[in-house]
Protein backbone atom coordinates (compact mmCIF):
# COMPACT_ATOMS: atom_id res chain seq x y z
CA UNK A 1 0.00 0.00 0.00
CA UNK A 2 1.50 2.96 -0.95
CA UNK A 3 0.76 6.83 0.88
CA UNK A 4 -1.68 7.74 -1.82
CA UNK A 5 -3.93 4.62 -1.08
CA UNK A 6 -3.21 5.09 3.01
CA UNK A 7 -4.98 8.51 2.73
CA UNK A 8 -7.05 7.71 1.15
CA UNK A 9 -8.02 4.59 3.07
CA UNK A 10 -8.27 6.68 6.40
CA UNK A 11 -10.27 9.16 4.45
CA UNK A 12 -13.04 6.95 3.77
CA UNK A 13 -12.93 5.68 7.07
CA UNK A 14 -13.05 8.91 8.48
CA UNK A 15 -16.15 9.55 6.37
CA UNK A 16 -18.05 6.12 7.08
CA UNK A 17 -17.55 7.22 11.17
CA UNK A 18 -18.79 10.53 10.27
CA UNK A 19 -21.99 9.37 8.83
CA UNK A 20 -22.60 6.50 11.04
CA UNK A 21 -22.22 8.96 14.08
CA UNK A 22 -24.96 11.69 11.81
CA UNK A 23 -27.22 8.30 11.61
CA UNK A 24 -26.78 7.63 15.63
CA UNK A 25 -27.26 11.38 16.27
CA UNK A 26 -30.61 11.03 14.15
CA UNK A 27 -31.77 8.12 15.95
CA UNK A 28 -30.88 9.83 19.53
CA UNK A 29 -33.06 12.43 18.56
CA UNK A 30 -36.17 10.35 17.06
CA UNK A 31 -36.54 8.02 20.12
CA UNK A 32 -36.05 11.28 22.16
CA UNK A 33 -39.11 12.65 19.88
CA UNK A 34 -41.54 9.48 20.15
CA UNK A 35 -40.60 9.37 23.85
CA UNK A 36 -42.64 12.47 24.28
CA UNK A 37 -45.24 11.51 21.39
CA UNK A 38 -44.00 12.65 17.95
CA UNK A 39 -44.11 10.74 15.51
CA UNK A 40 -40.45 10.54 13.94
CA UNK A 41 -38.81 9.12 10.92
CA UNK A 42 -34.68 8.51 10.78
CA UNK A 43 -33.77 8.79 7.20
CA UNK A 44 -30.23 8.06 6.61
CA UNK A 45 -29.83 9.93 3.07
CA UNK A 46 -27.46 7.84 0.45
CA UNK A 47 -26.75 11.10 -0.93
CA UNK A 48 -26.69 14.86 -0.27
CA UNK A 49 -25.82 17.16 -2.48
CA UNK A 50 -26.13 21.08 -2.46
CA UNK A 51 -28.02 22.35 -5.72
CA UNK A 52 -27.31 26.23 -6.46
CA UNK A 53 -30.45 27.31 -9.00
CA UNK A 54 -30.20 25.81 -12.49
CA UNK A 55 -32.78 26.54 -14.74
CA UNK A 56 -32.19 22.81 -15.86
CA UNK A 57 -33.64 21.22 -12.70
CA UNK A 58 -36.55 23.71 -11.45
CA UNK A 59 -35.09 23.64 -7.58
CA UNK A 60 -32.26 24.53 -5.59
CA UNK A 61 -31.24 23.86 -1.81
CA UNK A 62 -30.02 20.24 0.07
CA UNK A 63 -31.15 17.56 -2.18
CA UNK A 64 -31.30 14.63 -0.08
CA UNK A 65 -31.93 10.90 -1.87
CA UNK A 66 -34.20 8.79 1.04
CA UNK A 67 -33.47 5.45 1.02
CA UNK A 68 -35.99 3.18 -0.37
CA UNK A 69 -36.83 1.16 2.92
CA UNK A 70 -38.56 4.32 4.13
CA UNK A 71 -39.01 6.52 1.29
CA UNK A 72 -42.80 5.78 2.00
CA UNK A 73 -43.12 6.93 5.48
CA UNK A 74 -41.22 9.65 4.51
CA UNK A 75 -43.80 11.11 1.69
CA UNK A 76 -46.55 10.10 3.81
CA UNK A 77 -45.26 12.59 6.30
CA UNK A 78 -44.38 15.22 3.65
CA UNK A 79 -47.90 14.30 2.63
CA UNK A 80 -49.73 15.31 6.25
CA UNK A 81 -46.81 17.75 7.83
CA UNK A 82 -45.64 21.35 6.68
CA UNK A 83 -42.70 21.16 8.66
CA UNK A 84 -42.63 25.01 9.60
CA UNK A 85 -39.47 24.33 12.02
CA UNK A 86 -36.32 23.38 11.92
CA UNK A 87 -33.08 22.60 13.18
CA UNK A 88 -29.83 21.02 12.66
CA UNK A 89 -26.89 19.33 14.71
CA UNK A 90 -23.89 19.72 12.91
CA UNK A 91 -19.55 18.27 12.52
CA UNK A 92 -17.02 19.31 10.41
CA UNK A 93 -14.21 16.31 10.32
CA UNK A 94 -11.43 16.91 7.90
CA UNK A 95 -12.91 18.43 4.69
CA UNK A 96 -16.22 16.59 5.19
CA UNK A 97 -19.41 18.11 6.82
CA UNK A 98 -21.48 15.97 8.60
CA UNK A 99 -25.01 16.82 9.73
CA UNK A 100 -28.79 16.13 10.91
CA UNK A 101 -31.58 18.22 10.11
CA UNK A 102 -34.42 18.00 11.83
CA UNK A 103 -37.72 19.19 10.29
CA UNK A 104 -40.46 19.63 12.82
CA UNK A 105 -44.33 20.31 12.62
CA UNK A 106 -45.89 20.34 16.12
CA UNK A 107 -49.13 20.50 14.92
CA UNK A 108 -49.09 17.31 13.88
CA UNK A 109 -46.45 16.13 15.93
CA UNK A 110 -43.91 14.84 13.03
CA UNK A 111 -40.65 14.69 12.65
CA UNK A 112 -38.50 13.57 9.91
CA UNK A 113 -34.27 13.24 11.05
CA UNK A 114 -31.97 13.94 7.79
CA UNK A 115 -28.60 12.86 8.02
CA UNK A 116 -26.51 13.82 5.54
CA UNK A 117 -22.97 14.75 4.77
CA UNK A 118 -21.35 17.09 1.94
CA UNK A 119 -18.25 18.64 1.15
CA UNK A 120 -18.39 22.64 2.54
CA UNK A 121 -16.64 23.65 -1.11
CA UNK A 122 -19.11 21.63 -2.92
CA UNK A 123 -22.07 24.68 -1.07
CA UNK A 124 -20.37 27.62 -1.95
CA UNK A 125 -22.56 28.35 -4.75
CA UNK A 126 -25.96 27.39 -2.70
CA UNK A 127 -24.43 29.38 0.31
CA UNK A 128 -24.35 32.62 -2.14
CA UNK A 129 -27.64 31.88 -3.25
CA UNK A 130 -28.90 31.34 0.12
CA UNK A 131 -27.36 34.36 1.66
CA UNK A 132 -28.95 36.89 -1.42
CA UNK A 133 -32.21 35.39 -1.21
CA UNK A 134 -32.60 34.80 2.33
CA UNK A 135 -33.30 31.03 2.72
CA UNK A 136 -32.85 27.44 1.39
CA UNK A 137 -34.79 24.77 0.99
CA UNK A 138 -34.53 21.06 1.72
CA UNK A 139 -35.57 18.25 -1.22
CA UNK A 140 -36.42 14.69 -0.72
CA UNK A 141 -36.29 12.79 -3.36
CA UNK A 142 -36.56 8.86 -3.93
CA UNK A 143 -33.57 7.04 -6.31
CA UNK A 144 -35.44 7.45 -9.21
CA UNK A 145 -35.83 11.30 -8.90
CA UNK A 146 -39.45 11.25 -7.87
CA UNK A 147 -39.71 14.07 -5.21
CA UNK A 148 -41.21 13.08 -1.90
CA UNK A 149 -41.24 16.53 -0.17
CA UNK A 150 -39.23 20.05 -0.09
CA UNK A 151 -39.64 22.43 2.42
CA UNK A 152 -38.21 26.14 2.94
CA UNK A 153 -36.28 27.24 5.55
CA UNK A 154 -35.47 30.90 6.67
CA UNK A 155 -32.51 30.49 8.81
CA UNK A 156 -29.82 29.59 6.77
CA UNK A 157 -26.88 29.57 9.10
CA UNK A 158 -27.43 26.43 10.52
CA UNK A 159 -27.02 24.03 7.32
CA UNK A 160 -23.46 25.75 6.65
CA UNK A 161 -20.31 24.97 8.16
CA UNK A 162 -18.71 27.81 10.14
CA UNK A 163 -16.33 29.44 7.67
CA UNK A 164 -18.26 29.19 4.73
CA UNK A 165 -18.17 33.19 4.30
CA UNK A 166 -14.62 32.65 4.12
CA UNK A 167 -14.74 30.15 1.77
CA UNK A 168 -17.36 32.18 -0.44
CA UNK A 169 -14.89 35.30 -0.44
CA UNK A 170 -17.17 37.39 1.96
CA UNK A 171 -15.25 37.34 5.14
């Protein structure tokens, strides 16, 4: 094994810790929830990507692929909730950014627990968009593309890394 393949070795082992630790955080959180009669839903997201506006797609914000296993629960909760709260738990390890949003509606008492990961560079672009326009959104979408649920959020700051200003050139 040669240096290249060692760091790159740890780096993917770094990453699988990071997003098993985002999928315990998730499930902390949802037992917490039910515990005190929410319904909640863990989704473990095979992907997340941040989508700056292209005319192309129609959308823009986290785009989050569900997992089949409970990419049903999760539209029949887009389907009854408006999730008009939020929050998120964050980690940065190394260059990745690891992270679990949690979309809330208490009037129905439903949660759904993202956990995702993404590279900070990678949201530049969405973090400029985000900061002129004044929010983000979140997108669930099945394997296949079909879209489960999006929501909007207002507070961006708490799906970026600290830094990112830095990153985007506005310090």
């Amino acid at each position: 094994m040669d240096r290249d393949d060692a760091i790159e070795d740890a780096d993917h082992e770094t990453r699988r810790e990071g997003s098993a630790a985002a999928v315990e955080d998730a499930r902390r959180i949802a037992d917490e929830r039910r515990e005190n009669g929410w319904e909640a839903v863990v989704v473990p997201a095979v992907d997340t990507a941040p989508v700056p506006a292209d005319a192309d797609r129609g959308y823009s914000g986290f785009v989050h692929v569900v997992p089949e296993r409970v990419a049903d629960e999760v539209a029949a909760a887009c389907d009854r909730a408006a999730f008009p709260q939020y929050d998120a738990y964050r980690r940065q390890v190394g260059g990745e950014f690891f992270f679990v949003v949690e979309l809330l509606d208490p009037e129905t008492r439903t949660a759904l627990l993202i956990a995702g990961t993404y590279q900070p560079t990678d949201a530049v672009p969405l973090y400029r968009q985000a900061s002129r326009e004044g929010v983000v959104r979140t997108h669930l979408k099945r394997l296949n593309g079909e879209r489960l649920g999006s929501v909007e959020h207002e507070s961006i700051e708490k799906l970026f890394p600290e830094g990112i200003e830095t990153l985007a050139g506005r310090s």
